[in-house]
N, C-alpha and C. Protein backbone atom coordinates (compact mmCIF):
# COMPACT_ATOMS: atom_id res chain seq x y z
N UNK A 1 7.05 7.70 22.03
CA UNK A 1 7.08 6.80 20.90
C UNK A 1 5.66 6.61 20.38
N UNK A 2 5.87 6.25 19.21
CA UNK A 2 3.98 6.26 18.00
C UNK A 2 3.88 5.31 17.83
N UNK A 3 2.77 4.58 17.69
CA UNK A 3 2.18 3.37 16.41
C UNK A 3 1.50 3.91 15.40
N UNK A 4 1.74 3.81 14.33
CA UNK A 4 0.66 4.08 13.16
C UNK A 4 0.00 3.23 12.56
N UNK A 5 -1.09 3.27 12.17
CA UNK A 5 -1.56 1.51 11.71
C UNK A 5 -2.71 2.73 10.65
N UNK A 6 -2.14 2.28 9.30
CA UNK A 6 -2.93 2.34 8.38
C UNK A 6 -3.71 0.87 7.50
N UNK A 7 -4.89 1.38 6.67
CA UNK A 7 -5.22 0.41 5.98
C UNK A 7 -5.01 0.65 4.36
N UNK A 8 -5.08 -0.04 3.89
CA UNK A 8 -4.95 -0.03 2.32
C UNK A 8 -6.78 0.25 2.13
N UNK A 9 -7.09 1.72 1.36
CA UNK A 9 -8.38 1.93 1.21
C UNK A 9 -8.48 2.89 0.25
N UNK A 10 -8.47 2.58 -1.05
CA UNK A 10 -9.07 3.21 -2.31
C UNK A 10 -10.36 3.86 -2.72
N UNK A 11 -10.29 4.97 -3.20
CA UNK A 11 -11.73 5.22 -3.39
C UNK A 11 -12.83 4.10 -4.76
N UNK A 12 -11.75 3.70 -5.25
CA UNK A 12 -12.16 2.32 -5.94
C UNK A 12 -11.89 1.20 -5.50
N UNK A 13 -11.57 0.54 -4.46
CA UNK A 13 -11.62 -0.88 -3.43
C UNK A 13 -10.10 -1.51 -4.74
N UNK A 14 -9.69 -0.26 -4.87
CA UNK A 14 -7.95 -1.02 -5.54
C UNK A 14 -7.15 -1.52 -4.42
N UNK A 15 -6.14 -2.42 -5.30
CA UNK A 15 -5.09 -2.69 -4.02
C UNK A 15 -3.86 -1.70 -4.16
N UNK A 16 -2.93 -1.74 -3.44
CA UNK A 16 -2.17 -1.44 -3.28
C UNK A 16 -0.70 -1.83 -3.40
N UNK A 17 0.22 -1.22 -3.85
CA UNK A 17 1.96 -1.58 -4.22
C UNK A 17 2.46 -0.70 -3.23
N UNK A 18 2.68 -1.83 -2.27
CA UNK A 18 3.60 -0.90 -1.13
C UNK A 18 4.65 -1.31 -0.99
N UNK A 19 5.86 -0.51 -0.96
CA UNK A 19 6.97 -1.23 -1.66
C UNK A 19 7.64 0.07 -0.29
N UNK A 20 9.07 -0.54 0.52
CA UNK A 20 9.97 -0.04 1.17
C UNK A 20 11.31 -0.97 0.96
N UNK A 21 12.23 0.21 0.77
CA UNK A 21 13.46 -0.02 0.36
C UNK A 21 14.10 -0.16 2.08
N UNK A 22 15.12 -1.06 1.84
CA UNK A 22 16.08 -1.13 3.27
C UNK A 22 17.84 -0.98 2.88
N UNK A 23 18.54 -1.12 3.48
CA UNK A 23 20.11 -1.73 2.98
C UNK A 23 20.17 -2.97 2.66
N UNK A 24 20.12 -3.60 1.96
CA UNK A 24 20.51 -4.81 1.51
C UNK A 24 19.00 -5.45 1.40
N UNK A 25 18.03 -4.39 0.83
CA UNK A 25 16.66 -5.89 0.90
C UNK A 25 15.46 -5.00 0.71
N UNK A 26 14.89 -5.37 -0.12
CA UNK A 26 13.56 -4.54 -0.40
C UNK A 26 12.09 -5.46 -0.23
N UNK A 27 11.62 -4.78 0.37
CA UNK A 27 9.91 -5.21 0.47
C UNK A 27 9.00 -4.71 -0.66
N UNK A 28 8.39 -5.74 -1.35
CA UNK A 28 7.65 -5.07 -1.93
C UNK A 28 6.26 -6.08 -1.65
N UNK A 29 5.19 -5.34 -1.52
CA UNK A 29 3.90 -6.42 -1.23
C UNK A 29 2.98 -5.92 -1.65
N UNK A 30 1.33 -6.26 -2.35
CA UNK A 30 0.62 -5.69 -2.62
C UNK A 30 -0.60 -5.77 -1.70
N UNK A 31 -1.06 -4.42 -0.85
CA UNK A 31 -2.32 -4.66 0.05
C UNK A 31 -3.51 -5.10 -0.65
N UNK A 32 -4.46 -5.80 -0.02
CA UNK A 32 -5.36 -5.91 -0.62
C UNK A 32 -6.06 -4.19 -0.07
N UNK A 33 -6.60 -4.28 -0.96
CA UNK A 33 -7.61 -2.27 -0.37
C UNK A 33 -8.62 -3.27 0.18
N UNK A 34 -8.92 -2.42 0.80
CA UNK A 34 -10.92 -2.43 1.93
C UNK A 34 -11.73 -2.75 0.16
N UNK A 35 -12.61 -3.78 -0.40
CA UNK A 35 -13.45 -3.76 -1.00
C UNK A 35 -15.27 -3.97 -0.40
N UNK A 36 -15.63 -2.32 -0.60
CA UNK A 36 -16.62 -3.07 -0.50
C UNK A 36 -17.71 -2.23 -1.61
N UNK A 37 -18.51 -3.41 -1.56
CA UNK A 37 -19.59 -3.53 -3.06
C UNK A 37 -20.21 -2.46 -3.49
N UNK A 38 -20.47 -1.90 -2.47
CA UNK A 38 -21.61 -0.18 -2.55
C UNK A 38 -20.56 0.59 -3.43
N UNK A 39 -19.26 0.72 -3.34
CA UNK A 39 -18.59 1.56 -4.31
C UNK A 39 -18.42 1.80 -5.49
N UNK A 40 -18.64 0.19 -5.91
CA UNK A 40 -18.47 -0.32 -7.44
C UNK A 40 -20.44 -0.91 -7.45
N UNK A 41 -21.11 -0.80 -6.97
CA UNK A 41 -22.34 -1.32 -7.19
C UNK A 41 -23.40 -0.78 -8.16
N UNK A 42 -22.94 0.38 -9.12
CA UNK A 42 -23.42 1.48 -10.03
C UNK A 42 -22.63 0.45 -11.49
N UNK A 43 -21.83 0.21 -11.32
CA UNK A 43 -21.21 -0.38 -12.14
C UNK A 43 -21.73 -2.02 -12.48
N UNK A 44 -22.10 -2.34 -11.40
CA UNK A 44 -22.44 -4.35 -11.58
C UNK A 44 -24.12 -4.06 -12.72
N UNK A 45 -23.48 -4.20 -13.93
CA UNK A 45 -25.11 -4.32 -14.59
C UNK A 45 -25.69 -6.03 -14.54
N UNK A 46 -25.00 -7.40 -14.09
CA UNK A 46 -25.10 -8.42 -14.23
C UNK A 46 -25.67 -9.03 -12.86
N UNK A 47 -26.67 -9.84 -12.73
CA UNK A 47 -27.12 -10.09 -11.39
C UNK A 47 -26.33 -10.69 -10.40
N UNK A 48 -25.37 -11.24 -11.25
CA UNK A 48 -23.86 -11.95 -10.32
C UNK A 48 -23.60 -10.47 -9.36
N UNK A 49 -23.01 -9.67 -9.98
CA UNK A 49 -22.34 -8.55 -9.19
C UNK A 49 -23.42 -7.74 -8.44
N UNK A 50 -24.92 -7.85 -8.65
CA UNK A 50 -25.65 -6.97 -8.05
C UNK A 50 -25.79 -7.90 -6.39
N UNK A 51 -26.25 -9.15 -6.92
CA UNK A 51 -25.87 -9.83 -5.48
C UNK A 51 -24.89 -10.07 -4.58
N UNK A 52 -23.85 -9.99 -4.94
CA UNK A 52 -22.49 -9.29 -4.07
C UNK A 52 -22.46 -8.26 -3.83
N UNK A 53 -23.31 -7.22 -4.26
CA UNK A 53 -22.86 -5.82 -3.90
C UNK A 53 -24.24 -5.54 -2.77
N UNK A 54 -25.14 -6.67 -3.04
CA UNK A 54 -25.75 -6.55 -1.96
C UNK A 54 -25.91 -7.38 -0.95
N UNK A 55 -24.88 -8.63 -0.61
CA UNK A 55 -25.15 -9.72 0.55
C UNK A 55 -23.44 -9.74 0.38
N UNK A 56 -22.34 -9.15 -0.02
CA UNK A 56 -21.32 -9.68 0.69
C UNK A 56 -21.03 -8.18 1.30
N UNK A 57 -20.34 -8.46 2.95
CA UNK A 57 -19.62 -7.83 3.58
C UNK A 57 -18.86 -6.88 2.87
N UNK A 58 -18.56 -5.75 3.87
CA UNK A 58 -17.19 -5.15 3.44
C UNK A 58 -16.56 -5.93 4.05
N UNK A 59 -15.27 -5.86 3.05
CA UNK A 59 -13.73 -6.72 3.13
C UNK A 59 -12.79 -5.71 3.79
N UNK A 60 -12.46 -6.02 4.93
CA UNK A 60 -11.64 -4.62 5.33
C UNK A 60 -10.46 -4.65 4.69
N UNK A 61 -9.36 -3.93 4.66
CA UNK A 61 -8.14 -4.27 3.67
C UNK A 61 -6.99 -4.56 4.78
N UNK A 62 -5.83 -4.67 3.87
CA UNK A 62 -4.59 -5.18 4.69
C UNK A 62 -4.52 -4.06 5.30
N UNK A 63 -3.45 -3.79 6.14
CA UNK A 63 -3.12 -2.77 7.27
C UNK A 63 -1.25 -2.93 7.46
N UNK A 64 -0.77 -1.56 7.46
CA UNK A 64 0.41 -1.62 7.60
C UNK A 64 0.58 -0.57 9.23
N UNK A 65 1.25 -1.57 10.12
CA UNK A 65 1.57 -1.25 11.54
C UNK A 65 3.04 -1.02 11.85
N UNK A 66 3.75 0.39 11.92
CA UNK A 66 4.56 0.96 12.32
C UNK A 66 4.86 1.18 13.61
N UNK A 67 5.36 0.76 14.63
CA UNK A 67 5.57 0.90 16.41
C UNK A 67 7.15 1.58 16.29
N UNK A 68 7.26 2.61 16.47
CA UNK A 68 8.24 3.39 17.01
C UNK A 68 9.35 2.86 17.69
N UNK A 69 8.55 2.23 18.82
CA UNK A 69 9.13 2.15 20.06
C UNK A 69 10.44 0.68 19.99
N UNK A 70 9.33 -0.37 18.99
CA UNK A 70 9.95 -1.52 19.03
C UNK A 70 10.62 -1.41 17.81
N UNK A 71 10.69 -0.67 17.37
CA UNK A 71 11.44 -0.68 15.60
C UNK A 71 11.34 -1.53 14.85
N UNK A 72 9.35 -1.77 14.46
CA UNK A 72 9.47 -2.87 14.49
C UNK A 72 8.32 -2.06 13.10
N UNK A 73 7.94 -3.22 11.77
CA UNK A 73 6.33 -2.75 11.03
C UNK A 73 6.16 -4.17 10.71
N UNK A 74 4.85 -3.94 10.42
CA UNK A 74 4.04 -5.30 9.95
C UNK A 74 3.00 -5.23 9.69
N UNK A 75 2.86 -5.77 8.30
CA UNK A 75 1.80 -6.27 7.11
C UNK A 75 0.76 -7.07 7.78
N UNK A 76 -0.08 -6.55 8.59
CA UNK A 76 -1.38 -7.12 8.78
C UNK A 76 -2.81 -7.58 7.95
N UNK A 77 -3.63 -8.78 7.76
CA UNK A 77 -4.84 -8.91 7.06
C UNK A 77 -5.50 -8.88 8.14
N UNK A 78 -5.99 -8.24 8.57
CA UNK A 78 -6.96 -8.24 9.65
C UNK A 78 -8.27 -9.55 9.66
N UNK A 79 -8.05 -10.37 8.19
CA UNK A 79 -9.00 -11.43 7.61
C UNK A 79 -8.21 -12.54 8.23
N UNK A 80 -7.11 -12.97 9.04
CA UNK A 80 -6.26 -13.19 9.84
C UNK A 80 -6.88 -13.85 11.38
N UNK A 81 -7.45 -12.54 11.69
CA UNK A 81 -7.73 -12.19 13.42
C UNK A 81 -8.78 -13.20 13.67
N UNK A 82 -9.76 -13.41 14.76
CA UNK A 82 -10.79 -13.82 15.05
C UNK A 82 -11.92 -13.34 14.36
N UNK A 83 -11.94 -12.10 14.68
CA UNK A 83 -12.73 -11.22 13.88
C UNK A 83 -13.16 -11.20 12.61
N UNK A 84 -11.74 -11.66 11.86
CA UNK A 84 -11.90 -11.24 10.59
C UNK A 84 -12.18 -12.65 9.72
N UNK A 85 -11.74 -13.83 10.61
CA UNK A 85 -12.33 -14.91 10.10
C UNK A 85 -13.63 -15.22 9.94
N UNK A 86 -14.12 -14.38 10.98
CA UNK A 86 -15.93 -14.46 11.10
C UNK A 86 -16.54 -13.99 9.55
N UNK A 87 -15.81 -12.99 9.31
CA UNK A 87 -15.89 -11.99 7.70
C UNK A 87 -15.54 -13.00 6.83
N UNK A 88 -14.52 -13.58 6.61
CA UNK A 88 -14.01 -14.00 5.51
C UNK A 88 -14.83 -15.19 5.16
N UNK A 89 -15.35 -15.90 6.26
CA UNK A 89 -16.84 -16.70 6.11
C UNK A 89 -17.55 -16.42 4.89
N UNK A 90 -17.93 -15.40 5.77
CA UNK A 90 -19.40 -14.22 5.10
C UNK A 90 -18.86 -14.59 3.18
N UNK A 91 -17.75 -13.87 3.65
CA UNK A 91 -17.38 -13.50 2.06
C UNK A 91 -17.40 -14.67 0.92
N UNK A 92 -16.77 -16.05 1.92
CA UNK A 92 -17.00 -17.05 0.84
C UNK A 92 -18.28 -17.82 0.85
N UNK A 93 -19.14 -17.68 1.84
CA UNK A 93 -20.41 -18.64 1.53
C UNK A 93 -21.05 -17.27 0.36
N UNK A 94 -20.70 -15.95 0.05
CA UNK A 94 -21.21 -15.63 -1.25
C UNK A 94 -20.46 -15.57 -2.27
N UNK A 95 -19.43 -15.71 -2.38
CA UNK A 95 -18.83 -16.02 -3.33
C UNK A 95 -19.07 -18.21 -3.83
N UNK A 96 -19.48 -18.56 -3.07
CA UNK A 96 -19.36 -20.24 -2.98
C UNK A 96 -20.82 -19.51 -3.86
N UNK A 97 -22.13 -19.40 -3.47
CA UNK A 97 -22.81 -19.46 -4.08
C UNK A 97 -22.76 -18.74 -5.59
N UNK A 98 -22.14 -17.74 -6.19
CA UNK A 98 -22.07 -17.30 -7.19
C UNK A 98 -21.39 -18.58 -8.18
N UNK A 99 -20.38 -19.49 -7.35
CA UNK A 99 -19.79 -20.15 -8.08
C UNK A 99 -18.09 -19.78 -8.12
N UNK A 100 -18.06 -19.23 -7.27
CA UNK A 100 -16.46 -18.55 -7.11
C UNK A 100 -15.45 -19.18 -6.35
N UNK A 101 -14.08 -19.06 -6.04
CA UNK A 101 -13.69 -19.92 -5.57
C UNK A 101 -13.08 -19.32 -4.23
N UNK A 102 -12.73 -20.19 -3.19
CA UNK A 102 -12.62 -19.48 -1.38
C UNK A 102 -11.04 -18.72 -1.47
N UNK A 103 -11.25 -17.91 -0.86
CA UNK A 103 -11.05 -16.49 -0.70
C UNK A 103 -9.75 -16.99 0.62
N UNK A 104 -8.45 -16.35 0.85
CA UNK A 104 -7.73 -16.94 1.96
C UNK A 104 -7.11 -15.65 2.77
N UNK A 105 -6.96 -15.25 3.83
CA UNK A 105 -6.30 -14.67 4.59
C UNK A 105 -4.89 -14.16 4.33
N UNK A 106 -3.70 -13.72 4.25
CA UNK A 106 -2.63 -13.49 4.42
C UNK A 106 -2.38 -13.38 5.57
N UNK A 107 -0.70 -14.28 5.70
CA UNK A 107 -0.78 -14.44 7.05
C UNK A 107 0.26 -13.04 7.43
N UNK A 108 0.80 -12.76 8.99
CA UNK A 108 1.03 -11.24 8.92
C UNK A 108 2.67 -11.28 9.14
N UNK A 109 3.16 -10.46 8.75
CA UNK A 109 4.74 -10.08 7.99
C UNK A 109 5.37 -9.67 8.93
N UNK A 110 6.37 -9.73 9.73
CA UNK A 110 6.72 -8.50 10.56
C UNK A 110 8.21 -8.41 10.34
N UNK A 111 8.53 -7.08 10.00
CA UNK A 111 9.69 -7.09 10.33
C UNK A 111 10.75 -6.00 10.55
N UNK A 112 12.22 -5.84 11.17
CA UNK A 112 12.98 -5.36 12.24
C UNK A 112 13.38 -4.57 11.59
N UNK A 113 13.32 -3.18 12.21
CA UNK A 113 13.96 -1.70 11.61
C UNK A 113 14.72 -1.27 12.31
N UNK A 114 15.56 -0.75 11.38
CA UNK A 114 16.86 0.16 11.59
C UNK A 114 16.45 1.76 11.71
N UNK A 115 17.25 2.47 11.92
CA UNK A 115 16.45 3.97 11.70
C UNK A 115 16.30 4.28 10.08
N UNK A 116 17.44 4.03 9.94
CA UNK A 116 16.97 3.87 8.35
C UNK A 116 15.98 3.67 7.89
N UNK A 117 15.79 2.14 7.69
CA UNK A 117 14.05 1.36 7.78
C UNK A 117 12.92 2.17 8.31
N UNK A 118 13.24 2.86 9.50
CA UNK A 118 12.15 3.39 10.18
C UNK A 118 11.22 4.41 9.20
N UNK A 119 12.76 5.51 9.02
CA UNK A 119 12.29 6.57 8.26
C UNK A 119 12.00 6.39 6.58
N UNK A 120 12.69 5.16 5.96
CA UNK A 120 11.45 4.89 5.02
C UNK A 120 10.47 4.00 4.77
N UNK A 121 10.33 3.09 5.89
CA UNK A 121 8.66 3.06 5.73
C UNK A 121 7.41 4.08 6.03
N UNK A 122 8.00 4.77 7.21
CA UNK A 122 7.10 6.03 7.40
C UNK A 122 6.74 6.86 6.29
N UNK A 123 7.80 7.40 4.78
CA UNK A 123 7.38 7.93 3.88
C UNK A 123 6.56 6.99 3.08
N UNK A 124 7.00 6.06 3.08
CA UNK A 124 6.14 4.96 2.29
C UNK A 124 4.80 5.09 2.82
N UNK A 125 4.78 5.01 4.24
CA UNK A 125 3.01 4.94 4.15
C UNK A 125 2.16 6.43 4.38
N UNK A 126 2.92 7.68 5.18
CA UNK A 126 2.85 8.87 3.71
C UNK A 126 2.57 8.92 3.13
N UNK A 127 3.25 8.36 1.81
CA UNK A 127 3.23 8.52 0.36
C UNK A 127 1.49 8.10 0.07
N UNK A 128 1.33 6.52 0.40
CA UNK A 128 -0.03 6.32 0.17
C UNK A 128 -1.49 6.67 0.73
N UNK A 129 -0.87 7.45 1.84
CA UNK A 129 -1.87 7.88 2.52
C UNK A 129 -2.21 9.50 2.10
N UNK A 130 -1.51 10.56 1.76
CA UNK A 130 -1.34 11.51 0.76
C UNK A 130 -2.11 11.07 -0.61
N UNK A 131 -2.15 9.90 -1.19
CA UNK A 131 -2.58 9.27 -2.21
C UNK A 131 -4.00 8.90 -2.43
N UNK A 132 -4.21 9.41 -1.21
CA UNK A 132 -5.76 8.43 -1.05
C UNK A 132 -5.72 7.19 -1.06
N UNK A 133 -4.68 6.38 -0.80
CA UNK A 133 -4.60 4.83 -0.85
C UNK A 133 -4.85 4.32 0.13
N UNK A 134 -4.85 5.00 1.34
CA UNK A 134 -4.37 4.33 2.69
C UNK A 134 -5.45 5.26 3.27
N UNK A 135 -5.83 5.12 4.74
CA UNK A 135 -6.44 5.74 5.77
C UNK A 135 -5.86 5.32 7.15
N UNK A 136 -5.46 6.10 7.96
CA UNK A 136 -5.21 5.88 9.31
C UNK A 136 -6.41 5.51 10.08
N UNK A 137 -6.33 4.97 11.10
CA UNK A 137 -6.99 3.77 11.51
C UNK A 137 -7.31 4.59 13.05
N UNK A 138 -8.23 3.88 13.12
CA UNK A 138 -8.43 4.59 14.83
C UNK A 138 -7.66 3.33 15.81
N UNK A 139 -7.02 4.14 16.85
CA UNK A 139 -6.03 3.83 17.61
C UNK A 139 -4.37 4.49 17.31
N UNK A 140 -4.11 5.12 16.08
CA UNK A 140 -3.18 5.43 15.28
C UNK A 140 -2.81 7.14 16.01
N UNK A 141 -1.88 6.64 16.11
CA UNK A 141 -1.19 7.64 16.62
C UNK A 141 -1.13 8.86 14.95
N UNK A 142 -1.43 10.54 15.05
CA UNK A 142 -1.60 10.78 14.02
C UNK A 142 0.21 11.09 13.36
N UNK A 143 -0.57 10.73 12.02
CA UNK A 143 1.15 10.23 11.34
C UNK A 143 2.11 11.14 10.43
N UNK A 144 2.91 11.46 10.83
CA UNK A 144 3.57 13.00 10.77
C UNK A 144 3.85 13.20 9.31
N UNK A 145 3.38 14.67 9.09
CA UNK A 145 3.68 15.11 7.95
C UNK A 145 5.25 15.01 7.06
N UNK A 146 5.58 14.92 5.75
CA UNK A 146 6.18 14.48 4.65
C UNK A 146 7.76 15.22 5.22
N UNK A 147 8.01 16.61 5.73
CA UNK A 147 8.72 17.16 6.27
C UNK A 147 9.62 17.34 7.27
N UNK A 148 8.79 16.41 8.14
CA UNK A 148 8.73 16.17 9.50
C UNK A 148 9.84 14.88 9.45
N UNK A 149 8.69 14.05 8.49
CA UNK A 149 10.07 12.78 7.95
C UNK A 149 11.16 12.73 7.53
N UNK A 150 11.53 13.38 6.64
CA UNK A 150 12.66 13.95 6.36
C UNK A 150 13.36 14.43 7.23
N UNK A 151 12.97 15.43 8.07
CA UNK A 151 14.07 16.23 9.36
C UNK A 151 14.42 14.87 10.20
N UNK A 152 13.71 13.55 9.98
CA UNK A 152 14.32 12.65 11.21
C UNK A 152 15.60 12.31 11.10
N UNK A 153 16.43 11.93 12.05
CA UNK A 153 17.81 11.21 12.04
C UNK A 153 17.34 9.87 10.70
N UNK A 154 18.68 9.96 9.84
CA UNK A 154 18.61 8.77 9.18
C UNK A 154 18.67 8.95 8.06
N UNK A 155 18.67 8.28 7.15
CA UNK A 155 18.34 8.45 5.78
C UNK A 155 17.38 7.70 4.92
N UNK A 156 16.54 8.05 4.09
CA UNK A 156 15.43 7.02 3.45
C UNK A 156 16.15 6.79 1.93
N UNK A 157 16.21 5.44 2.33
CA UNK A 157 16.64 4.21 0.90
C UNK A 157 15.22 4.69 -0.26
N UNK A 158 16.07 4.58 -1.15
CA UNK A 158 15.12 4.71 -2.77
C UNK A 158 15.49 3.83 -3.48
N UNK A 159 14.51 3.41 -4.31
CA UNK A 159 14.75 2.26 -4.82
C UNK A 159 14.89 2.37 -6.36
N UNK A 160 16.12 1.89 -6.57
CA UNK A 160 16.99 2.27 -8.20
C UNK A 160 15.89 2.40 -9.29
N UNK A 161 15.20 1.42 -9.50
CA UNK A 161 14.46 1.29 -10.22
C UNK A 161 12.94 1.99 -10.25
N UNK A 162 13.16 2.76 -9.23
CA UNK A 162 11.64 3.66 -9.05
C UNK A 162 12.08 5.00 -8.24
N UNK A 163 12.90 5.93 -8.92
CA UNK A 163 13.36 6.89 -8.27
C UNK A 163 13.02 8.40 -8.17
N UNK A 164 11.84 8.37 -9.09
CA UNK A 164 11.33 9.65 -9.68
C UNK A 164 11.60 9.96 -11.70
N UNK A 165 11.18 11.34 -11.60
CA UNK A 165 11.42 12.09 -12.59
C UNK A 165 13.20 11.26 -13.53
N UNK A 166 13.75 11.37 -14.20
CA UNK A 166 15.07 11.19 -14.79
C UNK A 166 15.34 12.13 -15.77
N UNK A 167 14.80 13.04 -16.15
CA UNK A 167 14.90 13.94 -17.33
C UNK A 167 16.70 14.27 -17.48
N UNK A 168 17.11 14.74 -16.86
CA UNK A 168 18.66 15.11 -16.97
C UNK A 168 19.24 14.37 -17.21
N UNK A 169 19.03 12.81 -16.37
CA UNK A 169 20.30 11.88 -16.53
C UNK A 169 19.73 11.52 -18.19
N UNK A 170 18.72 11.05 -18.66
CA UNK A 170 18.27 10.89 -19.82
C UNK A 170 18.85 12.15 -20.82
N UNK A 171 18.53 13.06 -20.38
CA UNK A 171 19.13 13.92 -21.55
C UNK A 171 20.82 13.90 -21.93
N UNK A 172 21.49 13.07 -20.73
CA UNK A 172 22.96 13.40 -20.75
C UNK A 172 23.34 12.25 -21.57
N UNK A 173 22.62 10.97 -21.05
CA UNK A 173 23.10 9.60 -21.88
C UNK A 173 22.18 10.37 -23.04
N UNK A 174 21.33 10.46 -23.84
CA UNK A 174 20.81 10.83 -25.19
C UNK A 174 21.95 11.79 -26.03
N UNK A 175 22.71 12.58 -24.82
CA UNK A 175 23.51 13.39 -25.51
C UNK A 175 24.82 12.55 -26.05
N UNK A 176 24.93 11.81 -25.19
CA UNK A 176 26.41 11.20 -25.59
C UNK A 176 26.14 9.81 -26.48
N UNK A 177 25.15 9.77 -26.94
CA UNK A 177 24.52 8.65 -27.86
C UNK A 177 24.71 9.12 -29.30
N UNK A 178 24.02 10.61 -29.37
CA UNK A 178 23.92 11.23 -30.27
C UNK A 178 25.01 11.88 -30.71
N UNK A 179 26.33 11.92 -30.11
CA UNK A 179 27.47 12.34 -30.59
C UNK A 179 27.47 13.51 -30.78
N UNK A 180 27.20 14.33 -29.13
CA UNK A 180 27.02 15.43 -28.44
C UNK A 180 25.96 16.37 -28.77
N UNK A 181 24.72 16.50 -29.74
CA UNK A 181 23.58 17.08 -29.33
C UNK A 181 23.03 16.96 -28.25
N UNK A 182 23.29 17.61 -27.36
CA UNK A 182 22.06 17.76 -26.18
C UNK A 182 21.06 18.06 -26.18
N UNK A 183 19.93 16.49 -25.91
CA UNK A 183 18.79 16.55 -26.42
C UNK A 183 17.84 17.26 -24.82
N UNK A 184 17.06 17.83 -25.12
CA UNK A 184 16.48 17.94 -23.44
C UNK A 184 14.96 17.38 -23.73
N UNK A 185 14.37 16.96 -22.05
CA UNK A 185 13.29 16.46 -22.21
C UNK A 185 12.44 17.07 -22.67
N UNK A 186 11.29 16.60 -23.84
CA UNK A 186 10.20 17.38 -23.99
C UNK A 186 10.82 18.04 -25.77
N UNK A 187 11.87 18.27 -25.86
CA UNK A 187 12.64 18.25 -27.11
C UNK A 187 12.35 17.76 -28.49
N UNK A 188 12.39 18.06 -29.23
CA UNK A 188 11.97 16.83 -30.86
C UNK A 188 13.34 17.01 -31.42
């Protein structure tokens, strides 16, 4: 059995829409990404942002934790931990001085998978990690390729409203709108 523990980590300190479908119930949450200042610090022309990019911490980002064993995932802020409270300090005595307002933790999510569940949160964090959104984490068991997921027992839930491409079904309702021209995508 695996743990995977990724973080939400952009090559622009973006957050993240991590969204897993279940039977009867969808998660959708947005990670905060890892921000830190050196990335965007080419960009701060204002002395506000040059002094954050040079006296605040990196912000590590949320973290999504997959355990195999317990069939279990959960939405970690690592700004949460002992550790990370020490950080989140940091972060607001510079943000307090800019004039900004305190900064709060998320507290951490957990919750119970089916195989179902299993096998689509695993593409889910896949998906963003393929994306450059995410990075696997040291301690992380390494996290199996897109294929691999698929061959597992189970089936992965999609979510109606975010299902991919639609070109066909669109061309079929356009056709029967239009009182049988079949329009195809890309078409005038």
């Amino acid at each position: 059995m695996a743990t995977y523990i990724v973080e939400a980590c952009g090559p622009k300190n973006e957050n993240v829409k991590f969204g897993a479908c279940s039977e009867g119930s969808r998660i959708e949450v947005f990670l905060r990404g890892r921000w830190d200042f050196g990335k965007v610090s080419h960009r701060n022309k204002l002395d506000d942002g040059k002094i954050l990019s040079l006296r605040a911490p990196v912000i590590p980002g949320m973290s999504v934790v997959i355990d195999t064993e317990k069939k279990e995932a959960r939405v970690v802020d690592i700004l949460s931990s002992p550790e990370g409270r020490k950080v989140l300090a940091e972060v607001n005595a510079v943000f307090k001085e800019q004039g900004e307002g305190e900064r709060k933790a998320h507290p951490t999510a957990t919750y119970q998978l089916s195989q179902d569940d299993l096998k689509t949160w695993l593409k889910a964090v896949r998906q963003i990690v393929n994306n450059q959104m995410a990075v696997l984490l040291p301690g992380s068991d390494p996290l199996p390729e897109m294929d691999v997921i698929k061959a597992m027992p189970g089936k992965i839930f999609r979510d109606a409203l975010n299902s991919g491409r639609q070109e066909e079904r669109l061309s079929l309702w356009t056709s029967e709108v239009s009182g049988g021209t079949k329009a195809t995508a890309g078409s005038k």
